[in-house]
Protein backbone atom coordinates (compact mmCIF):
# COMPACT_ATOMS: atom_id res chain seq x y z
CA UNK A 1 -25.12 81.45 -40.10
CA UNK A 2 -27.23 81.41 -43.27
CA UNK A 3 -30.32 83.60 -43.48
CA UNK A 4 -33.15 84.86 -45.76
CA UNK A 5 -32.58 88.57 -46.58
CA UNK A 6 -35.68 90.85 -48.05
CA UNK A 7 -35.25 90.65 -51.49
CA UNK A 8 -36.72 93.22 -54.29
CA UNK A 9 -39.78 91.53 -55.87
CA UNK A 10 -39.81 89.70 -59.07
CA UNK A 11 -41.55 88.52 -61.82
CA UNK A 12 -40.85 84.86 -61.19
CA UNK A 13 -44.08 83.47 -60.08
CA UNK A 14 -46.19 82.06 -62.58
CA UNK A 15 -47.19 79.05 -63.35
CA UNK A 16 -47.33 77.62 -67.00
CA UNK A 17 -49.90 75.32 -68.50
CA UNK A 18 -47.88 73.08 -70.67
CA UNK A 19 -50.34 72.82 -73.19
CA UNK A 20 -49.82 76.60 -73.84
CA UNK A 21 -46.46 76.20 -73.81
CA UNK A 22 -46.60 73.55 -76.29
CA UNK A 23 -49.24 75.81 -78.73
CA UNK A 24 -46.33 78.91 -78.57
CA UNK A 25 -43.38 76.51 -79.16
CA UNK A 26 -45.00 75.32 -81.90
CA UNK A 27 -45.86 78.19 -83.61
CA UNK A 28 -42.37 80.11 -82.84
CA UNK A 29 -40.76 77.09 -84.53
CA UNK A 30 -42.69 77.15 -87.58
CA UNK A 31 -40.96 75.03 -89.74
CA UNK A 32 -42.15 71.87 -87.68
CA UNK A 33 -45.45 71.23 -87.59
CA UNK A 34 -46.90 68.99 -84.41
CA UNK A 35 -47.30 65.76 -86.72
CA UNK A 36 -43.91 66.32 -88.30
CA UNK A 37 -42.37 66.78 -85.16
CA UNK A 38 -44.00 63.65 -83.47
CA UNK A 39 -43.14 61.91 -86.40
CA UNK A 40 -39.36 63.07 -86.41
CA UNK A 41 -39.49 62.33 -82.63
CA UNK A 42 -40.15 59.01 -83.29
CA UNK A 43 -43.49 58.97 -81.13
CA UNK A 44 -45.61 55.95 -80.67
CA UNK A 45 -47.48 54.56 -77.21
CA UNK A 46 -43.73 53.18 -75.28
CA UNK A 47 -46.34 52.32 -72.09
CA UNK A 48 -49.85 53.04 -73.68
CA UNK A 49 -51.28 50.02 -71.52
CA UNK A 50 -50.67 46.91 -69.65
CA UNK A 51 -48.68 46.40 -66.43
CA UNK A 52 -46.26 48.83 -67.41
CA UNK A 53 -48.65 51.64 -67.58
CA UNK A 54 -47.55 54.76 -65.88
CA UNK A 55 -49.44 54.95 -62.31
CA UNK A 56 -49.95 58.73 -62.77
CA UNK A 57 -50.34 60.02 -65.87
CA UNK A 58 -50.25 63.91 -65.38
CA UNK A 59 -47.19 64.66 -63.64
CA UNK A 60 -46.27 68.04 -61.81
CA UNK A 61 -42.16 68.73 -61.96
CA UNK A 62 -41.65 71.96 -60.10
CA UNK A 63 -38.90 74.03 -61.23
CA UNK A 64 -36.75 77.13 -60.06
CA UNK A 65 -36.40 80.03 -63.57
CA UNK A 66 -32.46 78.64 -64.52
CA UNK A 67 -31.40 77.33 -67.65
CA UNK A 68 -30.67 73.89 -66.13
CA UNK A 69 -34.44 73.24 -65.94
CA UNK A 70 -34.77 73.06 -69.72
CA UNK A 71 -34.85 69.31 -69.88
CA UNK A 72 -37.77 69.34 -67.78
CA UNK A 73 -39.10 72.08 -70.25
CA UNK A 74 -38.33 70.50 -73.09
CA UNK A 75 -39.61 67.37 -72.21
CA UNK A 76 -42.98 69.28 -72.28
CA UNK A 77 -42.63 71.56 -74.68
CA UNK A 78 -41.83 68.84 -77.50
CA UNK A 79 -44.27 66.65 -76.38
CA UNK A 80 -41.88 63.94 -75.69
CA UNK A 81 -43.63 63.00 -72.54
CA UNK A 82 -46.42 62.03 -74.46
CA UNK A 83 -44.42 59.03 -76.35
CA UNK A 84 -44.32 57.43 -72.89
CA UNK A 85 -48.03 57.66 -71.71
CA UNK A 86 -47.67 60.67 -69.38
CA UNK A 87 -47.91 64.70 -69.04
CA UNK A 88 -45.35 66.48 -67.64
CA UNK A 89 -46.92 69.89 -66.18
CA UNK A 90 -43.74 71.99 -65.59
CA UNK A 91 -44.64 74.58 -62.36
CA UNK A 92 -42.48 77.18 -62.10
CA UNK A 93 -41.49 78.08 -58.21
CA UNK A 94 -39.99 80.86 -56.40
CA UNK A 95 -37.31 79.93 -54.47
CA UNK A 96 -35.72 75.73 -52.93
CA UNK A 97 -37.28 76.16 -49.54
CA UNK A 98 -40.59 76.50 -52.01
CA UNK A 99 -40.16 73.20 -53.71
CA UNK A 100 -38.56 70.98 -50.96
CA UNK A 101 -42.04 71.86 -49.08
CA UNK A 102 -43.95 71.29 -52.12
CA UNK A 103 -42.63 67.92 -52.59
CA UNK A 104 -42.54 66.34 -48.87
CA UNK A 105 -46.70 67.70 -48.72
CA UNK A 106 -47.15 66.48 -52.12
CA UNK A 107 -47.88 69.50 -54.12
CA UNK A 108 -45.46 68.38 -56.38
CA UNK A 109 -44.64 64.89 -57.76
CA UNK A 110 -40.82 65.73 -58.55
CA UNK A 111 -38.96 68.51 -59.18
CA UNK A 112 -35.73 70.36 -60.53
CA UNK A 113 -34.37 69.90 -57.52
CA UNK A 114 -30.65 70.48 -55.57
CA UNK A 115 -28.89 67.24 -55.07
CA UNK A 116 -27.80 68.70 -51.76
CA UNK A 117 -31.72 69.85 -51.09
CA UNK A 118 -32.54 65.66 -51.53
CA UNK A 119 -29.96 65.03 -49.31
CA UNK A 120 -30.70 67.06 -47.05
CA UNK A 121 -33.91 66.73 -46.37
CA UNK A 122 -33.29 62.86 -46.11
CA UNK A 123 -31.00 63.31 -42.85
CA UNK A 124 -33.83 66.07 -41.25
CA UNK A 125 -30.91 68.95 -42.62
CA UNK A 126 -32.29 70.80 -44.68
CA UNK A 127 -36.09 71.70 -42.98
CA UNK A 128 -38.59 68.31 -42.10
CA UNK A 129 -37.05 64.67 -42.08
CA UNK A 130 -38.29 62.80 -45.11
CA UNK A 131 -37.13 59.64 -47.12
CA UNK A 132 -36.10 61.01 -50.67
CA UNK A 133 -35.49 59.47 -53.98
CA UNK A 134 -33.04 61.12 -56.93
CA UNK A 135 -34.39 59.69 -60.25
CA UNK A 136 -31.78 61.29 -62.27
CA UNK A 137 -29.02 63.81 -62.89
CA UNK A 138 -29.73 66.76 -65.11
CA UNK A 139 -26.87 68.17 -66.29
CA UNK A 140 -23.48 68.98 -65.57
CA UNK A 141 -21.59 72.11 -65.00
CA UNK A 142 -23.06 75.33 -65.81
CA UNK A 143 -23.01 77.59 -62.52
CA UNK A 144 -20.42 80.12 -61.73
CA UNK A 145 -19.15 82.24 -58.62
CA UNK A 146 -19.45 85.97 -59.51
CA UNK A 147 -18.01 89.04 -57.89
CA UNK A 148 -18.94 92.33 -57.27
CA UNK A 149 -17.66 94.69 -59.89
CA UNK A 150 -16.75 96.64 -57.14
CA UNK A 151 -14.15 93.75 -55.47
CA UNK A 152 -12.70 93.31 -59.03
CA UNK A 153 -12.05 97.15 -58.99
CA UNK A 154 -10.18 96.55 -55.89
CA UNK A 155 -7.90 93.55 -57.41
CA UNK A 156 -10.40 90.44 -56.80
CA UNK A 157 -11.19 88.89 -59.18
CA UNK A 158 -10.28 84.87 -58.24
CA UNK A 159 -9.93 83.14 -54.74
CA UNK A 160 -6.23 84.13 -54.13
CA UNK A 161 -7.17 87.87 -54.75
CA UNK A 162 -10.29 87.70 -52.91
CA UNK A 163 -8.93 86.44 -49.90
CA UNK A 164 -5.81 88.76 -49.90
CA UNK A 165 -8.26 92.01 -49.94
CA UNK A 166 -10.21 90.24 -47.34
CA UNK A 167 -7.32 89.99 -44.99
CA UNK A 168 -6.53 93.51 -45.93
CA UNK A 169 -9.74 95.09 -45.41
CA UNK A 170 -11.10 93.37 -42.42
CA UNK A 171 -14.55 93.98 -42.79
CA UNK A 172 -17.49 91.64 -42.85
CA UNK A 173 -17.81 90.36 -46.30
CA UNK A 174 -21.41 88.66 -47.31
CA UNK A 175 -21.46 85.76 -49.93
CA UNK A 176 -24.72 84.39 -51.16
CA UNK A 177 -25.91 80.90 -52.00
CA UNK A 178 -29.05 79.56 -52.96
CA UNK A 179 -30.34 77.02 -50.23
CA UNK A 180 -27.46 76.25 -47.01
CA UNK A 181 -27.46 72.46 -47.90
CA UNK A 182 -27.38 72.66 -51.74
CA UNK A 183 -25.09 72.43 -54.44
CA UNK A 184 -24.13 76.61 -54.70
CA UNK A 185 -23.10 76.51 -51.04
CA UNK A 186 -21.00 73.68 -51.48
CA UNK A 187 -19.31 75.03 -54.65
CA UNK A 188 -18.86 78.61 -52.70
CA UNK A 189 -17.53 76.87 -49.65
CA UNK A 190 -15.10 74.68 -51.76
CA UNK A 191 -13.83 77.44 -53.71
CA UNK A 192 -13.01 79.94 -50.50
CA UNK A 193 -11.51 76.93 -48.59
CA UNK A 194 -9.44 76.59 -51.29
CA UNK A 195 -7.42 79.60 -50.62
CA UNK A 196 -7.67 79.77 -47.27
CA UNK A 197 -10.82 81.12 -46.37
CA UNK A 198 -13.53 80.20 -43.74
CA UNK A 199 -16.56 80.60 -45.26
CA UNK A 200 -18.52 80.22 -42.04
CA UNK A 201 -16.37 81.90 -39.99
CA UNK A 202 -14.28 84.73 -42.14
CA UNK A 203 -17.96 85.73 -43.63
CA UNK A 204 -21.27 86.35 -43.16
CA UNK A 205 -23.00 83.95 -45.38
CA UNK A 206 -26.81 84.40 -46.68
CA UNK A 207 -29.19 82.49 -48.62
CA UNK A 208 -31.26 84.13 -51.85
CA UNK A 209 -33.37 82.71 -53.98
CA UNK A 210 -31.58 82.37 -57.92
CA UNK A 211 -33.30 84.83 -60.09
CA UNK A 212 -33.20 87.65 -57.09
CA UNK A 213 -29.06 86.82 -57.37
CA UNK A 214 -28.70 90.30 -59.70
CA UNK A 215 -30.85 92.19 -57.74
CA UNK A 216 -29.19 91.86 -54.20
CA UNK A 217 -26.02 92.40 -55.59
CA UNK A 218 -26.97 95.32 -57.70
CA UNK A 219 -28.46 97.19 -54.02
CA UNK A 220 -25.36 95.92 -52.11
CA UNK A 221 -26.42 93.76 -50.28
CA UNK A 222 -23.70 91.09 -51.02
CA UNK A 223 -20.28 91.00 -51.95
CA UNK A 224 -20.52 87.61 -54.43
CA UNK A 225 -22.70 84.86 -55.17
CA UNK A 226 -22.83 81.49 -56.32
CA UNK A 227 -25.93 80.70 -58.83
CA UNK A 228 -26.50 78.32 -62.01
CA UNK A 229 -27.05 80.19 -65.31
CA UNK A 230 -28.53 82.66 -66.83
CA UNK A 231 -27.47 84.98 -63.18
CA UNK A 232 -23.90 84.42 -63.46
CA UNK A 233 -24.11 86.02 -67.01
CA UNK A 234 -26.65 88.18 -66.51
CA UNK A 235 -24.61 89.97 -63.93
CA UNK A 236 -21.94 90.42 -66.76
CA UNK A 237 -24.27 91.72 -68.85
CA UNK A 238 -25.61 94.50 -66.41
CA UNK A 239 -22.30 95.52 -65.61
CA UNK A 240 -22.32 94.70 -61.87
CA UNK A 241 -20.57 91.74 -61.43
CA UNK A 242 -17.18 89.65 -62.54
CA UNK A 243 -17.00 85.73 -63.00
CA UNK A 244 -14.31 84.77 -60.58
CA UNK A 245 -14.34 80.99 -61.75
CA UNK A 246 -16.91 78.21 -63.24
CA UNK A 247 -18.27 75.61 -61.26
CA UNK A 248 -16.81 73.36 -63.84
CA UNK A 249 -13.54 74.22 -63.13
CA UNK A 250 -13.92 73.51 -59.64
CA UNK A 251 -14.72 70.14 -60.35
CA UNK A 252 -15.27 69.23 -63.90
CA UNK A 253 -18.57 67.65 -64.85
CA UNK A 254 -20.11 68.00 -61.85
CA UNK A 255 -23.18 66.42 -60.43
CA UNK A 256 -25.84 69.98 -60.64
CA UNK A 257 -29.65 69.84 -60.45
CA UNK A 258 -31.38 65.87 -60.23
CA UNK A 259 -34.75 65.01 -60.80
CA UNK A 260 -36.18 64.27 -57.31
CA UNK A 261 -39.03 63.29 -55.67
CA UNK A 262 -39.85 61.58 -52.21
CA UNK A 263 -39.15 58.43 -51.67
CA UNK A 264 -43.19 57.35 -51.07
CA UNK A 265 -43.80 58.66 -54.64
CA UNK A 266 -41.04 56.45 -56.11
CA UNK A 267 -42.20 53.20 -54.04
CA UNK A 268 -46.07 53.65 -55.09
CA UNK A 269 -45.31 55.03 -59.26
CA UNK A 270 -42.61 53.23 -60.42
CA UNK A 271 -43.74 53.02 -63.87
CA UNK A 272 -44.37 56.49 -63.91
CA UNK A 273 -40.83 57.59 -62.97
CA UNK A 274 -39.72 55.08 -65.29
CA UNK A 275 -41.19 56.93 -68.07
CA UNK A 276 -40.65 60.86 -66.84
CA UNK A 277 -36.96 59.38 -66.82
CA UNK A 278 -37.22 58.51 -70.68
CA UNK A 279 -39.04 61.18 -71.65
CA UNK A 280 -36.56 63.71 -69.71
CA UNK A 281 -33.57 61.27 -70.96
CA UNK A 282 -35.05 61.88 -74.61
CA UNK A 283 -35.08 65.77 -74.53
CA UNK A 284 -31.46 65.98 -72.65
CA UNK A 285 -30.37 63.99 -75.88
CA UNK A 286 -32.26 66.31 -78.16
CA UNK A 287 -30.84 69.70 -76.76
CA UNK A 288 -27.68 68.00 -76.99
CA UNK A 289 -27.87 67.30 -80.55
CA UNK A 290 -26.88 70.21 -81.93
CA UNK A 291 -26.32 74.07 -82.63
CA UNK A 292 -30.57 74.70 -83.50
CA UNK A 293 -31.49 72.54 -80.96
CA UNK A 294 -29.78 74.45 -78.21
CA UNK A 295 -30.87 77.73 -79.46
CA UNK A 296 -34.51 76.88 -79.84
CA UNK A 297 -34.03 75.34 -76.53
CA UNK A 298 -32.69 78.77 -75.61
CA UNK A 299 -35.34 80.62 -77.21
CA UNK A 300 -38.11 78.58 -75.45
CA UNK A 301 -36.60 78.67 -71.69
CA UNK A 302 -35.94 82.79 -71.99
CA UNK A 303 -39.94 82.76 -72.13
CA UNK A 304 -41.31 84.67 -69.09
CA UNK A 305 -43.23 82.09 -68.52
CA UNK A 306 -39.83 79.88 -67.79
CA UNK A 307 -36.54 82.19 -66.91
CA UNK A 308 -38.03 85.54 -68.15
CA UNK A 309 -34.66 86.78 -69.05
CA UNK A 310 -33.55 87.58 -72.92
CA UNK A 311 -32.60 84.64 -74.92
CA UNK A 312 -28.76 86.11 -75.29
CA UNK A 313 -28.18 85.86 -71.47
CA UNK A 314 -28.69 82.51 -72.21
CA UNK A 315 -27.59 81.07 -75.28
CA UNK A 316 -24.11 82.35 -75.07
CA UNK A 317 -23.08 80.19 -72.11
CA UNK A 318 -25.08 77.37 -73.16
CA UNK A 319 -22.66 77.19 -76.54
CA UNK A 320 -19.76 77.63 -74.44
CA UNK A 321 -19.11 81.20 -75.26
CA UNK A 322 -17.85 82.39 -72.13
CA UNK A 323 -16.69 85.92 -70.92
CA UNK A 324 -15.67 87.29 -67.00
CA UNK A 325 -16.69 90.60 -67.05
CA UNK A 326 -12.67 91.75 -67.44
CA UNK A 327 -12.09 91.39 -71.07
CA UNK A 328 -11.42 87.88 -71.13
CA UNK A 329 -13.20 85.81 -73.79
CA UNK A 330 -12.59 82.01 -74.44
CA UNK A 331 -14.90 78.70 -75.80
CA UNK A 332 -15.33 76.34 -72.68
CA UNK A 333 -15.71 72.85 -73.81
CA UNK A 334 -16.69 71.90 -70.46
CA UNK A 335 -20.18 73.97 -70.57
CA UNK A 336 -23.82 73.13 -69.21
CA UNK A 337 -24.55 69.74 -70.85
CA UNK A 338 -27.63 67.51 -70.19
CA UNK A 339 -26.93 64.29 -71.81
CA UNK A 340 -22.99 64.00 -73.30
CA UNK A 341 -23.95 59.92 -74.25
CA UNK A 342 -25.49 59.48 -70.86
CA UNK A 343 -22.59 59.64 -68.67
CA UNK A 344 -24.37 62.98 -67.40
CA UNK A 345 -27.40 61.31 -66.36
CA UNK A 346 -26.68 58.41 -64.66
CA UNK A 347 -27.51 59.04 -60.81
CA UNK A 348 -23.62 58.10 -59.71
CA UNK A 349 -23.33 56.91 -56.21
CA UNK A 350 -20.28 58.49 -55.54
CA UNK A 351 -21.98 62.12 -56.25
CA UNK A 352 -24.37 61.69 -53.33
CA UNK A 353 -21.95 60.98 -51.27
CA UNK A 354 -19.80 64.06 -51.93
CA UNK A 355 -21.98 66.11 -51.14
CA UNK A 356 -22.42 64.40 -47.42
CA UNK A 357 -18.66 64.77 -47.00
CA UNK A 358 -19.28 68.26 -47.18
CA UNK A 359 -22.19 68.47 -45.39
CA UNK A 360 -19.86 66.89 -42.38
CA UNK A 361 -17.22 69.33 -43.48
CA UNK A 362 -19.14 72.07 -42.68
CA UNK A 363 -20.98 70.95 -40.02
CA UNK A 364 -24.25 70.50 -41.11
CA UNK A 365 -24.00 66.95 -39.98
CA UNK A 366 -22.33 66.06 -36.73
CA UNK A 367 -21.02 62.63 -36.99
CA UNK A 368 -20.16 60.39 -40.11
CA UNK A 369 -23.46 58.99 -41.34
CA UNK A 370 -23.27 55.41 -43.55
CA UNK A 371 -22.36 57.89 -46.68
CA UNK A 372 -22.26 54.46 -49.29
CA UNK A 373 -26.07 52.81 -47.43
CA UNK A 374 -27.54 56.45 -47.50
CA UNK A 375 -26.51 57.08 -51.50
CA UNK A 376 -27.75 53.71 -52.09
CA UNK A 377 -31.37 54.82 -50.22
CA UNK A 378 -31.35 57.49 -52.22
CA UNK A 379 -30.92 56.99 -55.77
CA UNK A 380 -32.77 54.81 -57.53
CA UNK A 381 -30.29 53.37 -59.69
CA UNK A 382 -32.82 50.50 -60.81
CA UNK A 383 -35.69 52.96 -61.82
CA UNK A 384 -33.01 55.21 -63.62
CA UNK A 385 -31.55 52.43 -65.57
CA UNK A 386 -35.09 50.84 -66.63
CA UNK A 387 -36.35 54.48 -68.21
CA UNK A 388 -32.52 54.85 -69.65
CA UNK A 389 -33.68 51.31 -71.41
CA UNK A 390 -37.14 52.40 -72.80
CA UNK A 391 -35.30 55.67 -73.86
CA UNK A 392 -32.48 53.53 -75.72
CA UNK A 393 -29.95 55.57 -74.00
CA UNK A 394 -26.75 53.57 -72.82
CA UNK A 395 -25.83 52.91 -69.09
CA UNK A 396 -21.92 53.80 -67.63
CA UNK A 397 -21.26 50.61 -66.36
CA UNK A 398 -19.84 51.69 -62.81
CA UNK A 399 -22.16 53.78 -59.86
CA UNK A 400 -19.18 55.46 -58.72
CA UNK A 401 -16.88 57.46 -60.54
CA UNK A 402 -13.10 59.77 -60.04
CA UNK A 403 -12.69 63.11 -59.86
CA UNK A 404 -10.20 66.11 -59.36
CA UNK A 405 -11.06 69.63 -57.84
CA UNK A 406 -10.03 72.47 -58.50
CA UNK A 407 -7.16 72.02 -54.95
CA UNK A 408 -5.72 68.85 -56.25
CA UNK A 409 -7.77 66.73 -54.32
CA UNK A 410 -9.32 63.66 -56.03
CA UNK A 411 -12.84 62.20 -55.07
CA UNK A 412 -13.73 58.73 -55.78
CA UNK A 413 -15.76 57.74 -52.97
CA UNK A 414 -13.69 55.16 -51.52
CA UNK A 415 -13.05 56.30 -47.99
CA UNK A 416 -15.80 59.56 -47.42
CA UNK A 417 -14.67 59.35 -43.73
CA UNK A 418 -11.18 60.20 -44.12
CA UNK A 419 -11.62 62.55 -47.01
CA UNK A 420 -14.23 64.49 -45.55
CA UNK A 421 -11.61 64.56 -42.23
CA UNK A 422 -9.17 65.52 -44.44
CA UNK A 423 -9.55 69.23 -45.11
CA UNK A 424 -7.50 71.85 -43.81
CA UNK A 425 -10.30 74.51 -44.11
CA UNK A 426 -13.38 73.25 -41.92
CA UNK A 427 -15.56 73.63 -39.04
């Protein structure tokens, strides 16, 4: 069973103005003044009146301190919102539970949000039944499972080791995840299945909130974890933990954080989504761009006010510069991306609907739901391709798409019933 464990307090609560955000971006980057940027941005009123004004013009994104949120950020920060008649106000949250209740009572218009936490919450899963809408994907890949230096001491240090020692020591092992319907539990879960492990059954399994990750592992409290960046590096970096594998190399290019919101929200400001999705489309493509784009991008989300962490936890992963925590160095081509020519935006069909197989894998769900009539409920495919259009950012032609994991197995969303059925490690 998952469950909340006390966790040592941290400075993760504040929320930022954007404007001030926007005043110490500016002067940090020097070298661009506000004009010059606008200018260089290519700024001018995209839905400044008319019909296609944006319903809402200041909108609230919550967001949880990981480097995956930086689109959002950036968005801001750059005052690329602006081009397209609206405000993002980025609110920084403590923990998912925090922002899925934020945005079904409508403290928040959309967030950085778990695709599993949307999905979730949809089927009455994941806390209060609620219709839910995913605008967008963020980015792809970027999380990792770490270790306890103290397992890799032992001789684990990947999922064939780990569950070896396991067998071995028969004691309860704990493995954290970040909310039980989201995307870290599914990555953990897929990864221990793939060697043979239960993870429901052969551990004790508890939920934490990201940026406590280091903490709770530094005490003891948990044997591994599965968290987006900076907290798989940042583990490294103090010395108390070992990347066992990438998320991306349990399935490459991944479906990771979405934009979400409720489904009311997306029925009542379509113009207004429309535009957050161009002006987030915009800034994915602009931290894409290039080496000084990703380390201003870097520089900006280390802030306290964002990830409060120091800018090299972050900026080495984000350029691919990986290392385990053994010795082992290497470039991963397949790092944290947020735009890669759109194919990592689009809101693919077929990703929603993974994450339901495992949801039925695990038991979360009992019986098969409609997986293809629930993706379709879900994400707003229409709304994501109009802002893709303002943004002049090119659509992949198909809503579904192939994948292999890390076990061999491909995904395509074809049949969900009988690949979801077909695992040999479930409930």
């Amino acid at each position: 069973m998952s469950a909340d464990v006390p966790t040592p307090a941290t400075d993760t609560n504040t929320t930022t103005p954007a404007k001030a955000s926007r005043r110490a971006f500016m002067q940090k980057s020097g070298a661009i003044g506000t004009a010059a940027l606008f200018s260089t941005l290519g700024h001018h009123g995209v839905w400044a009146a008319g019909s296609d004004a944006p319903e809402k013009k200041e909108v609230r994104i919550g967001f949880i301190p990981l480097t995956d949120c930086a689109s959002v950020v950036m968005a801001s920060v750059l005052g690329i919102d602006q081009k397209y008649g609206v405000k993002i106000i980025p609110t920084k949250e403590a923990s998912w539970p925090g922002v899925r209740d934020k945005l079904v009572n409508g403290e928040l218009d959309m967030a950085h949000v778990l695709w599993g936490l949307i999905y979730g919450v949809h089927l009455g899963t994941a806390g209060p039944k609620k219709d839910m809408a995913v605008l967008m994907n963020l980015n792809h890949n970027g999380q990792a499972i770490t270790l306890s230096k103290k397992l890799a001491d032992k001789g684990a240090v990947d999922a064939g080791s780990l569950a070896r020692l396991m067998a071995a020591e028969k004691r309860e092992y704990t493995f954290a995840q970040t909310f039980p319907t989201g995307t870290h539990a599914m990555w953990l879960y897929y990864w221990l299945a793939s060697a043979g492990i239960q993870p429901l059954k052969d551990s004790k399994i508890i939920t934490v909130p990201p940026p406590q990750m280091v903490a709770n592992m530094r005490v003891g409290n948990m044997d591994g974890y599965c968290v987006g960046e900076p907290w798989g590096h940042r583990a490294i970096a103090d010395g108390i933990g070992i990347t066992a594998v990438t998320t991306q190399d349990i399935w490459k290019d991944h479906p990771e954080k979405a934009l979400g919101t409720t489904a009311e929200f997306a029925q009542k400001n379509p113009n207004t989504c429309r535009a957050v999705v161009a002006a987030i489309l915009e800034a994915s493509k602009w931290i894409d761009a290039g080496l000084q784009n990703k380390l201003k991008m870097a520089e900006t989300v280390a802030d306290r006010a964002y990830v409060n962490t120091s800018v090299d936890v972050i900026n080495q992963r984000i350029l691919g510069r990986y290392q385990n925590g053994l010795g082992k160095t290497w470039d991963d081509p397949n790092h944290m991306k947020f735009f890669n020519d759109g194919y990592v935006n689009m809101p693919y069909l077929s990703d929603g609907m993974w994450f339901l197989t495992q949801h039925k894998r695990w038991g979360l769900i009992k019986d098969h739901p409609d997986y293809l009539a629930v993706a379709k409920q879900i994400n707003k495919i229409d709304l994501y391709k109009q802002g893709a259009a303002a943004a002049k950012v090119s659509v992949p032609k198909d809503e579904m798409r192939s994948s292999k994991m890390i076990d061999g197995v491909v995904w395509d969303g074809k049949n969900p019933k009988a690949y979801a059925d077909g695992f040999k490690v479930q409930v």
